[in-house]
Protein backbone atom coordinates (compact mmCIF):
# COMPACT_ATOMS: atom_id res chain seq x y z
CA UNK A 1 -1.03 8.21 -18.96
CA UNK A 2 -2.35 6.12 -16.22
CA UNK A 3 -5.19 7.38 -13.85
CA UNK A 4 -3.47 6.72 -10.96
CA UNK A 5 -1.41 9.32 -11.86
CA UNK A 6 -4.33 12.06 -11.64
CA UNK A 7 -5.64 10.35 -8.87
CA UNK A 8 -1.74 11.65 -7.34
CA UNK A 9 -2.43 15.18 -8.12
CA UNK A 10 -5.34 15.25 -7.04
CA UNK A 11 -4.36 14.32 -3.37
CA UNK A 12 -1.35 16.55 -3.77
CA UNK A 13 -3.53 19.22 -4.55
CA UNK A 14 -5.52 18.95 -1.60
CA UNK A 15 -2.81 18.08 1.00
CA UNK A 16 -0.07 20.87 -0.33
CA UNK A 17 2.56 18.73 0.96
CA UNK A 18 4.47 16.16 -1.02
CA UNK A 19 5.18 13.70 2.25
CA UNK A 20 1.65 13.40 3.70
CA UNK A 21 0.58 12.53 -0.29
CA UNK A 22 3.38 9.88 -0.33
CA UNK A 23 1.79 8.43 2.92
CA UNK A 24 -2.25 8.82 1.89
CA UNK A 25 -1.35 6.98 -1.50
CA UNK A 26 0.90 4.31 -0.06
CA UNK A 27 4.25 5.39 -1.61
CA UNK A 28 7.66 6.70 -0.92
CA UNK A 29 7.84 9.97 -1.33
CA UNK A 30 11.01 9.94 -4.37
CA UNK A 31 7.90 7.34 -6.18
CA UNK A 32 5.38 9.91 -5.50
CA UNK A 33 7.52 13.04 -6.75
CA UNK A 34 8.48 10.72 -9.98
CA UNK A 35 4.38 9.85 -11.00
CA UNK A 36 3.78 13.78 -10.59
CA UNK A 37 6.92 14.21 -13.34
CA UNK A 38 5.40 11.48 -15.40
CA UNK A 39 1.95 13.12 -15.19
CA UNK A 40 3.90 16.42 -16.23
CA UNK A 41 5.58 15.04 -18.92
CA UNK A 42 2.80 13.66 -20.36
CA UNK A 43 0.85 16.71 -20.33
CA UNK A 44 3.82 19.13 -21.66
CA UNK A 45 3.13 21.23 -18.41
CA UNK A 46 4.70 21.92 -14.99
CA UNK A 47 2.04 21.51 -12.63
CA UNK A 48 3.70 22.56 -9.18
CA UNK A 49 5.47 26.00 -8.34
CA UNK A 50 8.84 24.51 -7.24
CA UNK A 51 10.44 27.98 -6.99
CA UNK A 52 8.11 28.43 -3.69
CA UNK A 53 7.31 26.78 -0.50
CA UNK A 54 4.84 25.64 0.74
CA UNK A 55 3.46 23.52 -2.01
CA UNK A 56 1.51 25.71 -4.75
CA UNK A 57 -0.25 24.71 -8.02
CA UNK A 58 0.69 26.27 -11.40
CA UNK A 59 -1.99 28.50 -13.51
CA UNK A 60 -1.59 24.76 -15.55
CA UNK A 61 -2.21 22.87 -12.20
CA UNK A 62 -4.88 24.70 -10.80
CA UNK A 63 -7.10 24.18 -14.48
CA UNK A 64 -5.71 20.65 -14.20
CA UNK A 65 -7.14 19.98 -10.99
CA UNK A 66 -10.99 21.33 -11.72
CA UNK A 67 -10.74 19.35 -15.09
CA UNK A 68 -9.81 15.79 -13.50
CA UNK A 69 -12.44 15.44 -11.02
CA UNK A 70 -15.09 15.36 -12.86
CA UNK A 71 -13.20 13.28 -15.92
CA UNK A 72 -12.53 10.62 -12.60
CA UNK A 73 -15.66 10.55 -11.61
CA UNK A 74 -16.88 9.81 -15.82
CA UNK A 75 -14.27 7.05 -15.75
CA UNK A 76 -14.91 5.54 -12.63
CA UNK A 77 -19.06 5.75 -13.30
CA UNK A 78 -17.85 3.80 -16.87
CA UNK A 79 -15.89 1.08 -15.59
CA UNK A 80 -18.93 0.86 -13.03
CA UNK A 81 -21.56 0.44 -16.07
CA UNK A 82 -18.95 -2.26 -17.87
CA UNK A 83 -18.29 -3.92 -15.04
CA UNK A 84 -22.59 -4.41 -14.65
CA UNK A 85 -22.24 -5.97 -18.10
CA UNK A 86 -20.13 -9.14 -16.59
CA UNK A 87 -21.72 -9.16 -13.49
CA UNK A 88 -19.77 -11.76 -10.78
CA UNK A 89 -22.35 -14.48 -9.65
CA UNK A 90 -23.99 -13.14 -6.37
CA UNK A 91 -21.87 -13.97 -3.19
CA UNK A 92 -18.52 -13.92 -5.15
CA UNK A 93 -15.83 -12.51 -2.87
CA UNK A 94 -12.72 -10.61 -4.46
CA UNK A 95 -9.78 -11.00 -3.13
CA UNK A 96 -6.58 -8.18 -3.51
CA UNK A 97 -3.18 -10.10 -3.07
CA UNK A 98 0.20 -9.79 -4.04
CA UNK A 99 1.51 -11.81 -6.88
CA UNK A 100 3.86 -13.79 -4.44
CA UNK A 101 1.24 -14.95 -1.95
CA UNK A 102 -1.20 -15.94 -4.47
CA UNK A 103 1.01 -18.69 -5.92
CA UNK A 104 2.70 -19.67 -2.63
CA UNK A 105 0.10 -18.82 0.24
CA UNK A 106 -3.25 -18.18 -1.38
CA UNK A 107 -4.37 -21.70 -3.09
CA UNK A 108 -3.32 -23.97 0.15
CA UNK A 109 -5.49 -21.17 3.04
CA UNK A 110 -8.18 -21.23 0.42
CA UNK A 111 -8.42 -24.56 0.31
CA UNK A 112 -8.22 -25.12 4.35
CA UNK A 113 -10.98 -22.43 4.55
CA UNK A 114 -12.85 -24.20 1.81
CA UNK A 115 -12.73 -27.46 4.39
CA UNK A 116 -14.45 -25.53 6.96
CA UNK A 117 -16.61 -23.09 5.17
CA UNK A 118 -17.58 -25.15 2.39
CA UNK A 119 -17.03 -24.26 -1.84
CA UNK A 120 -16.70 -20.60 -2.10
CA UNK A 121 -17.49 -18.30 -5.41
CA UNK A 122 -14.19 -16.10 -5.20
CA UNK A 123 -12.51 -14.15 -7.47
CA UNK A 124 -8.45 -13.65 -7.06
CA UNK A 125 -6.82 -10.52 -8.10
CA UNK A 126 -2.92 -10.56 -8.39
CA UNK A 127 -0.83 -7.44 -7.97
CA UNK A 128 2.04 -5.96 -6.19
CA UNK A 129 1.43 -4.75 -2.52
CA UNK A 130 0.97 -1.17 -3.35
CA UNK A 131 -1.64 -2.10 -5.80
CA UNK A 132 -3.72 -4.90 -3.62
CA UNK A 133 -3.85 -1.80 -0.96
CA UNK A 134 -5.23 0.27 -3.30
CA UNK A 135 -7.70 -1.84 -4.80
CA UNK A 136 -9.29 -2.79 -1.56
CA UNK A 137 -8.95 0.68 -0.24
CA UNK A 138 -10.61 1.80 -3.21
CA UNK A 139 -13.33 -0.89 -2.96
CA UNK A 140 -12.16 -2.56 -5.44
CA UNK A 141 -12.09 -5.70 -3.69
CA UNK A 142 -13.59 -7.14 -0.87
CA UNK A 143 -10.95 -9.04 0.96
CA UNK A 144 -7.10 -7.96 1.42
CA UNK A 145 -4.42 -10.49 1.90
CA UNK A 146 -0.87 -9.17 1.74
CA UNK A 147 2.44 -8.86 3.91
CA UNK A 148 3.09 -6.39 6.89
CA UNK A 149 6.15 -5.72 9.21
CA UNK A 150 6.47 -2.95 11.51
CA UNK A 151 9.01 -1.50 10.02
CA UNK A 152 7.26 -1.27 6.88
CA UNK A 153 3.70 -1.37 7.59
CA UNK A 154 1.01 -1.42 5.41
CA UNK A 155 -0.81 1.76 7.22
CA UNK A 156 -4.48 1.26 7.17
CA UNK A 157 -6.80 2.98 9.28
CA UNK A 158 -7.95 0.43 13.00
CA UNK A 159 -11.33 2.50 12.56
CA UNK A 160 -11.83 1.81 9.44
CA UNK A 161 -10.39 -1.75 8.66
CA UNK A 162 -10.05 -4.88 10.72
CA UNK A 163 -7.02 -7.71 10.02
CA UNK A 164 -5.99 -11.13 11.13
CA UNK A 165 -2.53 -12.42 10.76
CA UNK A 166 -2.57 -15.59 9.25
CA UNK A 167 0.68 -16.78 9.22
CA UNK A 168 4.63 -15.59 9.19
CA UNK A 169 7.17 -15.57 6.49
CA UNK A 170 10.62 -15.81 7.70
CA UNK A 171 13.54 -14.59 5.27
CA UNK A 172 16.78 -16.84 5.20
CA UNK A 173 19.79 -16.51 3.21
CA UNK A 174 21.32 -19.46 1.50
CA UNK A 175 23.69 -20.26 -0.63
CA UNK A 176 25.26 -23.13 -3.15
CA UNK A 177 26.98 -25.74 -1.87
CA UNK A 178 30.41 -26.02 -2.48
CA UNK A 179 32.43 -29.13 -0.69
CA UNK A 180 29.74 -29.87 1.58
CA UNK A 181 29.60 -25.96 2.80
CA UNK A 182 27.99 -22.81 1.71
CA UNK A 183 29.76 -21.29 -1.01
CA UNK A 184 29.30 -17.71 0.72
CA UNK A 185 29.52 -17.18 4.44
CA UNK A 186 28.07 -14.05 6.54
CA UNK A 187 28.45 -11.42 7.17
CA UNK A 188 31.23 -10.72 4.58
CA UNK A 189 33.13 -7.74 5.42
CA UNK A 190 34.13 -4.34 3.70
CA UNK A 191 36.70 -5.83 1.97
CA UNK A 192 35.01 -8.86 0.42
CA UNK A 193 31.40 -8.29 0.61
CA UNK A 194 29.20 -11.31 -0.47
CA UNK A 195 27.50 -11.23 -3.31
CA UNK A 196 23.75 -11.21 -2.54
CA UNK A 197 20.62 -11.89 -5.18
CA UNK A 198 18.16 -9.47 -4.85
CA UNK A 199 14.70 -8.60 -5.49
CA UNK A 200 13.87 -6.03 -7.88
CA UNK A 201 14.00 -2.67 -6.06
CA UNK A 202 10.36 -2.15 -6.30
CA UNK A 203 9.73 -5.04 -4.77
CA UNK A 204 8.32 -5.04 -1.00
CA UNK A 205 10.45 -8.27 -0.10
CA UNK A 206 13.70 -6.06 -1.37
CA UNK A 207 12.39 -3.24 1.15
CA UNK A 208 12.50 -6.05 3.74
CA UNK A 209 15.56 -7.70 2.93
CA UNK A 210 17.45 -4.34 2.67
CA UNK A 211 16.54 -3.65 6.50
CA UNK A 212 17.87 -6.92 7.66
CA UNK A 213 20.91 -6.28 5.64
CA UNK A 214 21.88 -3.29 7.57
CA UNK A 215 19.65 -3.22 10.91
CA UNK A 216 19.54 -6.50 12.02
CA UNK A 217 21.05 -7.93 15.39
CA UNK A 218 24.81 -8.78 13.02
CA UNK A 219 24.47 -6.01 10.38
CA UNK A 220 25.68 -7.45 6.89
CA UNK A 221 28.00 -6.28 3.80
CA UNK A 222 26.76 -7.63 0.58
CA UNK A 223 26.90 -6.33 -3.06
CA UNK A 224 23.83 -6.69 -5.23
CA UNK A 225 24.77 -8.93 -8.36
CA UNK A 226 21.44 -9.39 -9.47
CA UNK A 227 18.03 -7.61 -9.48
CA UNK A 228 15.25 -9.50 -11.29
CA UNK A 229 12.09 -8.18 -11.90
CA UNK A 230 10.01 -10.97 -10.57
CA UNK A 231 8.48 -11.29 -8.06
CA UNK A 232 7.36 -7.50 -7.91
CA UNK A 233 5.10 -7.65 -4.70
């Protein structure tokens, strides 16, 4: 059972509505719905009524939900005390980032800031997108670096939270040479689509590549042959 898991509830709970959850903890709604089985099915017990809208908690649910506040607030105060036990070195900033920009972006900015600023104490945490969010919305960390397109926007609040954009990725296909020439040409058709290596389907980068696959300016037909897990961000 993970935490973030009652943390779920817990916002379900309060909102009554599935969507709006999805939304406040960063998720698609299917993920959402399938953490709230796994929290069920860890328990033994069905937490929502799903035989009546709008959104109501079970006799199970509603003990469930005056249980885990104060058990979240026990863990969180513990990880607080351990954490005192290691303390960083005063000044250390923690960074959130995803596990692709900290290998390929990260080192090479830190290092031009580093030429400006001066050696910094810094500490780099290394997660997928959804988790970097939630550890600096959380206060987990003090810095957030990590991808954003408007079509799949990382929604944090302009009151709240200020951002620079530092740079732009740009996706391009390519493909094996074969004779001097690509092996696969685009778009591919109905008929013959091309066969296209994907990102896992977790992965933000397979969010992105699936909505230039079908809405950009020369929509294209591809099969998936592939989906590795790595890079999950």
């Amino acid at each position: 059972m993970e935490t973030r898991w009652l943390e779920d509830f817990l916002v379900l709970a309060d909102t009554g509505s599935f969507t709006r959850s999805a939304e406040l903890r960063h998720l698609t709604q299917p993920a959402f719905s399938r953490r709230i089985r796994a929290l069920e099915s860890w328990l033994g017990a069905d937490l929502i009524d799903r035989t009546t809208y709008p959104t109501k908690l079970t006799a199970a649910g509603k003990l469930l939900r005056e249980q885990a506040v104060p058990l979240l607030a026990q863990l969180n105060t513990t990880r607080t005390m351990l954490r005192g036990l290691q303390p960083l070195p005063q000044g250390t900033l923690e960074f959130a980032v995803p596990h692709t920009l900290s290998f390929s972006y990260f080192p090479k900015w830190l290092t031009e800031v580093e030429a400006g600023f001066g050696k910094l104490s810094c500490r780099l945490q290394a997660s997928n997108v959804h988790d970097a969010v939630l550890a600096f919305v959380e206060g987990g960390s003090d810095l957030l670096m990590c991808y954003h397109h408007p079509k799949q926007p990382v929604e944090l609040h302009d009151a709240r939270y200020g951002g620079l954009r530092l740079g732009v990725e740009r996706l391009r296909p390519y493909a094996a040479a074969d004779g001097g020439a690509a092996r696969y040409a685009l778009p591919g058709s109905a008929d013959a689509p091309q066969p296209f290596l994907g990102y896992a389907s977790n992965a933000y980068f397979r969010l992105m590549s699936d909505l230039l696959l079908v809405g950009g300016p020369s929509p294209l037909t591809c099969r998936c042959a592939t989906r590795p897990i790595w890079p999950r961000a």
